[in-house]
C-alpha atoms as a PDB file:
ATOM      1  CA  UNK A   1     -14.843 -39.252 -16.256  1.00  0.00           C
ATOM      2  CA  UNK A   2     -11.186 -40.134 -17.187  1.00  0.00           C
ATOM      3  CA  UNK A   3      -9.007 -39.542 -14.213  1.00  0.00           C
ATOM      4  CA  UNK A   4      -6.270 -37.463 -16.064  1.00  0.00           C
ATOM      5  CA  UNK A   5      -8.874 -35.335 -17.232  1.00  0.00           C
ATOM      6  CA  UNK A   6     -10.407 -34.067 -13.882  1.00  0.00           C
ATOM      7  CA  UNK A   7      -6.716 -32.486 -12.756  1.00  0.00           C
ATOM      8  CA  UNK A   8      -6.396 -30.939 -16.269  1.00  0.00           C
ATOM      9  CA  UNK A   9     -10.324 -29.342 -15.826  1.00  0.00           C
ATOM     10  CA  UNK A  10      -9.445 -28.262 -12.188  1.00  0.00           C
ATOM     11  CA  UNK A  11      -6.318 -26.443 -13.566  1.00  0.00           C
ATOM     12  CA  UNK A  12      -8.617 -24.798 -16.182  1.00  0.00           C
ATOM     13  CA  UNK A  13     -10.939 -23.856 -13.624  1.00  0.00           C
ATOM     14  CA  UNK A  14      -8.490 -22.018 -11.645  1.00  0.00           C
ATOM     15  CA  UNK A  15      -6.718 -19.961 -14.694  1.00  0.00           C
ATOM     16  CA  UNK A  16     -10.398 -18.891 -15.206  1.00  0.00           C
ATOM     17  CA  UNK A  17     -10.807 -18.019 -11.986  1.00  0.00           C
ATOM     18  CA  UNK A  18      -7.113 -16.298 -12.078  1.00  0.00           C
ATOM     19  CA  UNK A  19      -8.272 -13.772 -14.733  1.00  0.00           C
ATOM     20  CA  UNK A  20     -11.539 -13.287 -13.676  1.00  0.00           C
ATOM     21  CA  UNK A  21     -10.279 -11.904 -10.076  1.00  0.00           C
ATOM     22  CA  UNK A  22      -8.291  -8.116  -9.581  1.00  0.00           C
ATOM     23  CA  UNK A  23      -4.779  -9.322  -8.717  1.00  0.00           C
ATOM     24  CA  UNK A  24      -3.385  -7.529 -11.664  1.00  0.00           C
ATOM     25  CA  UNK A  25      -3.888  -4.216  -9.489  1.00  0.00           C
ATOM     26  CA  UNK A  26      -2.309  -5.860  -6.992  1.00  0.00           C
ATOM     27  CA  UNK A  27       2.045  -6.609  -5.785  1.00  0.00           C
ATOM     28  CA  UNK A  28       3.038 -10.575  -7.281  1.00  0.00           C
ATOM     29  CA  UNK A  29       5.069 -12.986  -5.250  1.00  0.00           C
ATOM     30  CA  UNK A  30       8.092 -11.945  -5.635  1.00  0.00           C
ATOM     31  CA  UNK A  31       7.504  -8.185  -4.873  1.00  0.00           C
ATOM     32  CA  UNK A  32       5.625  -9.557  -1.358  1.00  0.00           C
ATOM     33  CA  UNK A  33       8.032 -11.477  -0.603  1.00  0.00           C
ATOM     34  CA  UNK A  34      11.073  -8.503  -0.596  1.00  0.00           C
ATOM     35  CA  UNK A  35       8.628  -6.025   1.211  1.00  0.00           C
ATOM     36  CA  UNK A  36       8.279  -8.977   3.838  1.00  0.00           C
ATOM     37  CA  UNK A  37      11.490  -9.665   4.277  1.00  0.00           C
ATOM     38  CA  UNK A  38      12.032  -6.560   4.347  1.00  0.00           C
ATOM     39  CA  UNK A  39       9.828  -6.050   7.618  1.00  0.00           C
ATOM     40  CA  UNK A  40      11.340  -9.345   9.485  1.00  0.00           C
ATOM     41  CA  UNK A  41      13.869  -9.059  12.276  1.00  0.00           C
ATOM     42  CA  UNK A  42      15.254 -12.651  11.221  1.00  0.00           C
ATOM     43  CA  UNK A  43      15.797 -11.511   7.843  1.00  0.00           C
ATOM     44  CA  UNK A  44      17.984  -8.220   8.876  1.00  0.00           C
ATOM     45  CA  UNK A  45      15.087  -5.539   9.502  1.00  0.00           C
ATOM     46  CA  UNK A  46      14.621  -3.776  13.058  1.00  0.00           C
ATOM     47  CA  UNK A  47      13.137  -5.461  15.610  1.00  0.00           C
ATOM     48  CA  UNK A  48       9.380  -5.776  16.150  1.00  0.00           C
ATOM     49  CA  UNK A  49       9.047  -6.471  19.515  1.00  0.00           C
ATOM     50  CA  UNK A  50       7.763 -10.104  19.094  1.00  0.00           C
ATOM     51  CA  UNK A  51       9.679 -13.383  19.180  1.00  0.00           C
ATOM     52  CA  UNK A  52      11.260 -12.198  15.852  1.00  0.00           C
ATOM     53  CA  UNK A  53      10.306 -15.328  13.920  1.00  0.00           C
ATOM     54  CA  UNK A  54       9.343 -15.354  10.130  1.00  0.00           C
ATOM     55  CA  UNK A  55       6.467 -14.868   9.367  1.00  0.00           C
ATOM     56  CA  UNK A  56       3.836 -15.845   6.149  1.00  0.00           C
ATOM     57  CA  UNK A  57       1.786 -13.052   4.045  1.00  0.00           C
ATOM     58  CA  UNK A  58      -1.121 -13.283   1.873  1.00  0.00           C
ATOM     59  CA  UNK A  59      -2.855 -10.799  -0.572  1.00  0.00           C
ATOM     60  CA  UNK A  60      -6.373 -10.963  -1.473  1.00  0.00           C
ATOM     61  CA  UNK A  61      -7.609  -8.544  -4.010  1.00  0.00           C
ATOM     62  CA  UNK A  62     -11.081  -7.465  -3.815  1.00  0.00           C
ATOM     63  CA  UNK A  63     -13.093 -10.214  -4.277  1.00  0.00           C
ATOM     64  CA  UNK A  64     -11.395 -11.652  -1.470  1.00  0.00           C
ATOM     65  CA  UNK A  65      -9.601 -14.145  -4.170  1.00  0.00           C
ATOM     66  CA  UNK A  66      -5.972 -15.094  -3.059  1.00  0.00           C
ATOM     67  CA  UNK A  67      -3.390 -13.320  -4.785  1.00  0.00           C
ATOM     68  CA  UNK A  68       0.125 -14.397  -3.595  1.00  0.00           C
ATOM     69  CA  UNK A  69       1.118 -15.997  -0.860  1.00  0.00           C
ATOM     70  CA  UNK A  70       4.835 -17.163   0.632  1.00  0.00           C
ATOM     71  CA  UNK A  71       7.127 -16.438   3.689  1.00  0.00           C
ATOM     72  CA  UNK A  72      10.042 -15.125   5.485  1.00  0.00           C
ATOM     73  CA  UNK A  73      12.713 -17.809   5.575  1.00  0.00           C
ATOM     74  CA  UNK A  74      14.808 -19.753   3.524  1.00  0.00           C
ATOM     75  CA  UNK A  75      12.285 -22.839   3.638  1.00  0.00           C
ATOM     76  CA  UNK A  76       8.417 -23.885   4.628  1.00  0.00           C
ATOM     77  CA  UNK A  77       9.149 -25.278   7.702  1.00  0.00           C
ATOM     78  CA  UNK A  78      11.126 -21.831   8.886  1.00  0.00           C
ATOM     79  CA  UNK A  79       8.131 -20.558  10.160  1.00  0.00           C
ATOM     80  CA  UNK A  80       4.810 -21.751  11.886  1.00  0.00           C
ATOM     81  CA  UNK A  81       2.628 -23.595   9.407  1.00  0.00           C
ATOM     82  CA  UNK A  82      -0.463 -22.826  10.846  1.00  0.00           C
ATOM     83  CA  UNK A  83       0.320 -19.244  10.058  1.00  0.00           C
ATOM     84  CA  UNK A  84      -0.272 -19.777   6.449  1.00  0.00           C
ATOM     85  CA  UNK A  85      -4.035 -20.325   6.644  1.00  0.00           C
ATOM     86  CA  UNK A  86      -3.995 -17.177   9.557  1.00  0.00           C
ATOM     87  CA  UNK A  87      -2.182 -15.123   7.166  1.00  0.00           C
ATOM     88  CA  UNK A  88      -4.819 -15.583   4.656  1.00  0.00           C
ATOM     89  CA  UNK A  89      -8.017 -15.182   7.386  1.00  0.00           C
ATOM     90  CA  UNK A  90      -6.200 -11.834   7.844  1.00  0.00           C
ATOM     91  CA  UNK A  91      -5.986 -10.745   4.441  1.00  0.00           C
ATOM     92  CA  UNK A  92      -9.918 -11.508   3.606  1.00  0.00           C
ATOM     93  CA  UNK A  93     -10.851  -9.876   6.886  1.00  0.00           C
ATOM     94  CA  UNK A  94      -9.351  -6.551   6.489  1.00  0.00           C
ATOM     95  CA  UNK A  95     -10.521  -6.112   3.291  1.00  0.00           C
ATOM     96  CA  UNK A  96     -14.111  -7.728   3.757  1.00  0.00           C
ATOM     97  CA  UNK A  97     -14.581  -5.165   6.516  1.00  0.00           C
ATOM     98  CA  UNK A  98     -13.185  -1.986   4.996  1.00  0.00           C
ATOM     99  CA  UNK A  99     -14.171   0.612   2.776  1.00  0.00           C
ATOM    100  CA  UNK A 100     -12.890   3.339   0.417  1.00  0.00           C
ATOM    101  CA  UNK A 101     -13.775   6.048   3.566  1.00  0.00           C
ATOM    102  CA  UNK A 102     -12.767   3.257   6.877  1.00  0.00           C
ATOM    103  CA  UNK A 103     -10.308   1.336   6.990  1.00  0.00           C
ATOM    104  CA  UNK A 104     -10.453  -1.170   9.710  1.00  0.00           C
ATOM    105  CA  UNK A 105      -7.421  -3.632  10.806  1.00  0.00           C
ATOM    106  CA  UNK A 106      -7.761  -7.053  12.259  1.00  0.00           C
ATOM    107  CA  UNK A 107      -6.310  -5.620  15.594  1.00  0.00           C
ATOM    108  CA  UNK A 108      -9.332  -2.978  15.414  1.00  0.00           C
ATOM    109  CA  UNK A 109     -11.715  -5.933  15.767  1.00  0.00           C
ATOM    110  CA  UNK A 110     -10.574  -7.098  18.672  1.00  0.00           C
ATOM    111  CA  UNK A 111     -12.451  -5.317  21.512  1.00  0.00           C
ATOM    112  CA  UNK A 112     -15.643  -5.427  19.688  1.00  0.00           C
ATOM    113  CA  UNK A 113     -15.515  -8.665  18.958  1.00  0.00           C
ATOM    114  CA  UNK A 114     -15.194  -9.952  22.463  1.00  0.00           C
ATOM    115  CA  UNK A 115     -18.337 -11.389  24.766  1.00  0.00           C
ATOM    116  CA  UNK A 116     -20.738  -8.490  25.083  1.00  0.00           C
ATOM    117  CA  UNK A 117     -18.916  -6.181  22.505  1.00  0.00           C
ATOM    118  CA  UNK A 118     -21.051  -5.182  20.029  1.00  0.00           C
ATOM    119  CA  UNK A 119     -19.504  -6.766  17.101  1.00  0.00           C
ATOM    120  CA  UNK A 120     -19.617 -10.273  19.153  1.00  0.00           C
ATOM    121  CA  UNK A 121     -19.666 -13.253  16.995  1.00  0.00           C
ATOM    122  CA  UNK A 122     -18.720 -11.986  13.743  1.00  0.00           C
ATOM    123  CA  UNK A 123     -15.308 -14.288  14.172  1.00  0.00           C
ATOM    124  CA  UNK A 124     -17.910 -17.190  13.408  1.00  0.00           C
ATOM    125  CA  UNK A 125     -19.703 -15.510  10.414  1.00  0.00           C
ATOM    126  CA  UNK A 126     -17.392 -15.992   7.295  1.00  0.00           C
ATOM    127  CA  UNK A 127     -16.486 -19.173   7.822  1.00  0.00           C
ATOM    128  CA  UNK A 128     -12.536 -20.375   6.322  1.00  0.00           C
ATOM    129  CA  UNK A 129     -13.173 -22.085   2.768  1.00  0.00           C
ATOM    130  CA  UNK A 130     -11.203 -25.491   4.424  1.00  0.00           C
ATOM    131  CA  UNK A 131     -11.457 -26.819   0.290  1.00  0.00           C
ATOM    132  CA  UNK A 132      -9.439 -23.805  -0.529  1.00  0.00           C
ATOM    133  CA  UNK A 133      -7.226 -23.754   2.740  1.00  0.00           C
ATOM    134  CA  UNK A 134      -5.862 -27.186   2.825  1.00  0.00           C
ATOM    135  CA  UNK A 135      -5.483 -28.225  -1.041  1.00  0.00           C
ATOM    136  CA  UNK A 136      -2.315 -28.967  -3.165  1.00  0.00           C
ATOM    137  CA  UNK A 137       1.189 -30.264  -2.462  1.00  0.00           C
ATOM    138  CA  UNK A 138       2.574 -29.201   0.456  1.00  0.00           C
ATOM    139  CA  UNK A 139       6.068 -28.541  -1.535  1.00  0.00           C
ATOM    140  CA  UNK A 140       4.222 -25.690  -3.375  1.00  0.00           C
ATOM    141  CA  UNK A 141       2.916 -23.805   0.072  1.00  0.00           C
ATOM    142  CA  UNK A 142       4.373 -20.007  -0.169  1.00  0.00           C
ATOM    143  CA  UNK A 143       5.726 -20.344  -3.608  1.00  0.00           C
ATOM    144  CA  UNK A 144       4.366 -18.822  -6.766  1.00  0.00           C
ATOM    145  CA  UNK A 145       2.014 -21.565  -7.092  1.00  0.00           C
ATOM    146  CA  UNK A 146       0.311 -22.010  -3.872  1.00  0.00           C
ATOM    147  CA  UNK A 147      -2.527 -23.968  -3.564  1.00  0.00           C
ATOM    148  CA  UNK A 148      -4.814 -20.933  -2.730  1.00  0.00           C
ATOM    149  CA  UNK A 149      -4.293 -18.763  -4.917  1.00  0.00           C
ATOM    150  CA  UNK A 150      -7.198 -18.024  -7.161  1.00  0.00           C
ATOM    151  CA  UNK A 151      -9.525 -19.498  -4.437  1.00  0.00           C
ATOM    152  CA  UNK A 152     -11.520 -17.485  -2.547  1.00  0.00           C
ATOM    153  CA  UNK A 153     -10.331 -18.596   1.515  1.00  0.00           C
ATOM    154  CA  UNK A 154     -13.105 -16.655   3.316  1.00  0.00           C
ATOM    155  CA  UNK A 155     -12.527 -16.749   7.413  1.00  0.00           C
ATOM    156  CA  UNK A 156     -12.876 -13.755   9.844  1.00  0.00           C
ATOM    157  CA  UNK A 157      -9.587 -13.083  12.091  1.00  0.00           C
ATOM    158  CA  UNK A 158      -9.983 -10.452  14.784  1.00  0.00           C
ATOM    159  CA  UNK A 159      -6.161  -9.822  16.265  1.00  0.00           C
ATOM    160  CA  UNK A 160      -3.283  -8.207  14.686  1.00  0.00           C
ATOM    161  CA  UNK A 161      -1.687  -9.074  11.565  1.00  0.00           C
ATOM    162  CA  UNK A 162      -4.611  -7.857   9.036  1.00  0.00           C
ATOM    163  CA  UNK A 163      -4.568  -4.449   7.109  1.00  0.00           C
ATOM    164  CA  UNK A 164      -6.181  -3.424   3.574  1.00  0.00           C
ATOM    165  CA  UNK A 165      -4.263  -2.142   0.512  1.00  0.00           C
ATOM    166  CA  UNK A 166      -5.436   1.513  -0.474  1.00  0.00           C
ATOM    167  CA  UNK A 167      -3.852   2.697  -4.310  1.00  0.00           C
ATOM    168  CA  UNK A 168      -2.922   6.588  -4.563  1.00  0.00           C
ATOM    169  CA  UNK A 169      -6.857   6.985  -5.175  1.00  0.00           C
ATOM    170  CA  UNK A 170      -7.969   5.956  -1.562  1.00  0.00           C
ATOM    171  CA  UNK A 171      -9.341   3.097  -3.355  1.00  0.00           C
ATOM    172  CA  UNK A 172      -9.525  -0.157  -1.509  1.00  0.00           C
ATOM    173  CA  UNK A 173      -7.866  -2.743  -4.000  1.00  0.00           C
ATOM    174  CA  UNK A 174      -7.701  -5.719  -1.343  1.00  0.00           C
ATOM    175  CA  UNK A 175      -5.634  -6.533   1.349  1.00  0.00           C
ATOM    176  CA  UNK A 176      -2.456  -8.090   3.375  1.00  0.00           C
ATOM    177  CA  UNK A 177      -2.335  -9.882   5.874  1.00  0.00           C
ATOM    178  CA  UNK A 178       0.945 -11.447   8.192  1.00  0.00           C
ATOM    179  CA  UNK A 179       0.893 -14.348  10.358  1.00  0.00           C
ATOM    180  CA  UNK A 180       3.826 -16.380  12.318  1.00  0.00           C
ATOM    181  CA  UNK A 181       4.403 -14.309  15.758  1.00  0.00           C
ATOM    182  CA  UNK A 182       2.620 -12.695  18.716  1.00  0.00           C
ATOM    183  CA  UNK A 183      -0.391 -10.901  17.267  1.00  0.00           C
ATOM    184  CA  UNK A 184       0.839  -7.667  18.256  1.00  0.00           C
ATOM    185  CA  UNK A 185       4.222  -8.172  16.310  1.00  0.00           C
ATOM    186  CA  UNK A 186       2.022  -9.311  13.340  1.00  0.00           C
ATOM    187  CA  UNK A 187       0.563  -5.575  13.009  1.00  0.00           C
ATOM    188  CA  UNK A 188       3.731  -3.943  13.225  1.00  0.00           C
ATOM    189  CA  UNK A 189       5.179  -6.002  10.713  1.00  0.00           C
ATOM    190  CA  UNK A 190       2.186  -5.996   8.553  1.00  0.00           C
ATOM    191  CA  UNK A 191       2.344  -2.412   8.745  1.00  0.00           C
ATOM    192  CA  UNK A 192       5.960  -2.055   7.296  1.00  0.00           C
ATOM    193  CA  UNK A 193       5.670  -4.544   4.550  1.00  0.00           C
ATOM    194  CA  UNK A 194       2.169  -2.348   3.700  1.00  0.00           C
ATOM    195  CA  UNK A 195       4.556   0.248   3.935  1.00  0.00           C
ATOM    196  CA  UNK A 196       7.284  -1.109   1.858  1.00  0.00           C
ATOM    197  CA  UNK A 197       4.289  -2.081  -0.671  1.00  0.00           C
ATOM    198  CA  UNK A 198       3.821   1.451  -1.323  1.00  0.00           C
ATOM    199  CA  UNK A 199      -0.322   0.521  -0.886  1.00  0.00           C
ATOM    200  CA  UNK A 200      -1.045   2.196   2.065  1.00  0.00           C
ATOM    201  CA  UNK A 201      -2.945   5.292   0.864  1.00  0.00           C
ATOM    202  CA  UNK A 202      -4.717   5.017   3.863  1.00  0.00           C
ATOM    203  CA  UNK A 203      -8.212   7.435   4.032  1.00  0.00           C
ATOM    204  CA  UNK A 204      -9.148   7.117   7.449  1.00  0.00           C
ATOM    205  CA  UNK A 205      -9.615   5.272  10.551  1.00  0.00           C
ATOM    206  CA  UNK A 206     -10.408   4.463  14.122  1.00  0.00           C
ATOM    207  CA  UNK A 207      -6.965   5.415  15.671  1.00  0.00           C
ATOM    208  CA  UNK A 208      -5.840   8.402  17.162  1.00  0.00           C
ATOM    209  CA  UNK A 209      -4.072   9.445  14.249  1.00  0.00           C
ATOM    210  CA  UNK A 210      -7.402   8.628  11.756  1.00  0.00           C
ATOM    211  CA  UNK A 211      -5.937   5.492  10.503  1.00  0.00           C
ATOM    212  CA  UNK A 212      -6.166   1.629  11.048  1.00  0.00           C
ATOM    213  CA  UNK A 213      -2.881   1.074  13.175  1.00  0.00           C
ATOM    214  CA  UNK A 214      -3.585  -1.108  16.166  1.00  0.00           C
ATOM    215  CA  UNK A 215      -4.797   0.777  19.610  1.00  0.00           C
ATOM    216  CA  UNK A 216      -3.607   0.233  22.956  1.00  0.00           C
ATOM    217  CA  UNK A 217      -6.155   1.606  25.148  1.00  0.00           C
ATOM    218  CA  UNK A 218      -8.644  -0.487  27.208  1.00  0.00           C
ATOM    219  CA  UNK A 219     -11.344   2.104  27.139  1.00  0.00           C
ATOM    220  CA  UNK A 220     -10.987   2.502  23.387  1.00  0.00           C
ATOM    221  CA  UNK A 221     -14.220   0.243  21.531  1.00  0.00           C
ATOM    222  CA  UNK A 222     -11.893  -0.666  19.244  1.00  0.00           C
ATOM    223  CA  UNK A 223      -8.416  -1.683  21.676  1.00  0.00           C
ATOM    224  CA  UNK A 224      -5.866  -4.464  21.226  1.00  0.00           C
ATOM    225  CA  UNK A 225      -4.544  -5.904  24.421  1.00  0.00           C
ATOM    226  CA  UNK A 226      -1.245  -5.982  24.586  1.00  0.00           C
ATOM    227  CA  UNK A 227       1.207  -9.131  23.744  1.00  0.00           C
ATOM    228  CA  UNK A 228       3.572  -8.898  26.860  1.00  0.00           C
ATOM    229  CA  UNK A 229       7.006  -7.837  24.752  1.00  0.00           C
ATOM    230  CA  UNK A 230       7.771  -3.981  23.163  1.00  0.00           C
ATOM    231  CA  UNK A 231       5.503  -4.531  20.413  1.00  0.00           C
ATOM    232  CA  UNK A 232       3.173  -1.971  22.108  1.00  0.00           C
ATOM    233  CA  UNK A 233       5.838   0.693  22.171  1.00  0.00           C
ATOM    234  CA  UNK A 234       6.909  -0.200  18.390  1.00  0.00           C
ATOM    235  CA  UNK A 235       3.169  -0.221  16.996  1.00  0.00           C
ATOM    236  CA  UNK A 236       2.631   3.386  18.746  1.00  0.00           C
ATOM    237  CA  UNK A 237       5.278   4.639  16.935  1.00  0.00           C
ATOM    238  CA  UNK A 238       4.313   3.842  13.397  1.00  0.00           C
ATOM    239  CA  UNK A 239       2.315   6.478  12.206  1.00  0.00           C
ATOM    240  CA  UNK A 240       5.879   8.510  13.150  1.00  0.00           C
ATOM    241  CA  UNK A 241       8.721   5.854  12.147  1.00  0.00           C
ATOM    242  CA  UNK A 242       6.560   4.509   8.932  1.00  0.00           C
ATOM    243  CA  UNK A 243       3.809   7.212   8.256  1.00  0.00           C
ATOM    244  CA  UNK A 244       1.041   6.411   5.763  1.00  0.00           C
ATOM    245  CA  UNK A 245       0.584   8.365   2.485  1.00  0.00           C
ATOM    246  CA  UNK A 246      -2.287  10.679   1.782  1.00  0.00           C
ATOM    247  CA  UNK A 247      -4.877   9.506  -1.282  1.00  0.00           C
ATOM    248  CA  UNK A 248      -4.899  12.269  -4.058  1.00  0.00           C
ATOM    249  CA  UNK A 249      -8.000  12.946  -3.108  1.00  0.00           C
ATOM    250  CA  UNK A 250      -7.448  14.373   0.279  1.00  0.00           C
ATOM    251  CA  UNK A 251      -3.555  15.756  -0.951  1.00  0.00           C
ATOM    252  CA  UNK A 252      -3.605  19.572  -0.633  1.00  0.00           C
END
């Protein structure tokens, strides 16, 4: 096959693949990346009780097809690049293990997830699509044309940073996830850019307060442990300081 062709077939393929997933329901790059920056000490926001670096988000809609993607600061190399991938694993994991009546954060898997927990081994059971992770020009990672987008990225991520997108409904509609600090920090600022999102229509959860913010209690089946900095003290405070809405459906 000609050689120009197969780049012209791939591109193709991916518009296809584009259309065919949910993002339309779903915030673009440009609205992610104000509702991150937004959340980001480094960018002007309050503090998160991290190392207050920037930080990458992804959306995946449903299917667990990549939406948008980008970051915090002014350039690529502003934040960790390893995050980028992370952000994405978080992002497919809240939403692949979430459901219109649970939702369930990546900092909720944490416990469970651990030797002898009784959700051990499911880090190993999606496995990261590496064809999806690691394709395209570097110059194009976090922009409106990242690489993933339209790819399905797969991997299962089971500390902070991961939290699923509920409309007014209490309908699931994908996820977000936030990568680029301590794990702990990642919650709290995934939480506010949910927040800022306006998607977080939240019908339950394991918490205290019946939704999916991260838990700081050893004896709790579904704890985080804690990151060594205030994020603990910031993250209890969210259903307070950033309270999630109520789906129509429960609304009085």
């Amino acid at each position: 096959m000609n050689q120009q062709i197969i780049p012209l077939l791939f591109t193709g393929l991916m518009a296809m693949s584009v259309q065919a997933n949910q993002c339309q329901d779903l915030p673009g790059h440009q609205q992610l990346t104000e509702a991150l920056k937004k959340s980001v000490k480094t960018t002007g926001a309050e503090v998160n009780g991290g190392l207050e670096f920037n930080m990458w988000a992804t959306i995946v809609d449903r299917t667990g097809s990549v939406c948008a993607v980008t970051y915090s600061g002014d350039e690529v190399d502003a934040q960790w690049l390893g995050s980028r991938v992370i952000s994405a694993q978080k992002a497919n994991t809240a939403n692949a293990f979430s459901l219109n009546n649970l939702a369930l954060s990546t900092a909720n898997l944490w416990t469970a997830t651990q030797p002898g927990g009784s959700l051990f081994g499911l880090q190993h059971s999606n496995p990261v699509n590496t064809a999806v992770a690691y394709r395209g020009a570097y110059s194009h990672f976090g922009s409106s044309q990242d690489p993933m987008i339209g790819g399905k990225i797969g991997g299962v991520n089971v500390f902070g940073g991961g939290l699923a997108l509920y409309n007014k409904k209490g309908d699931i509609i994908g996820a977000l996830g936030v990568s680029g600090d301590t794990s702990c920090a990642d919650h709290n600022i995934a939480w506010k850019t949910r927040d800022a999102l306006k998607l977080d229509y939240v019908p339950a959860g394991v918490s205290a307060t019946n939704d999916d913010n991260i838990i700081y209690q050893s004896e709790h089946g579904f704890a985080h442990p804690v990151c060594g900095g205030e994020e603990a003290q910031i993250g209890k405070k969210l259903p307070k300081t950033h309270p999630i809405n109520l789906p129509s459906t429960l609304s009085k």
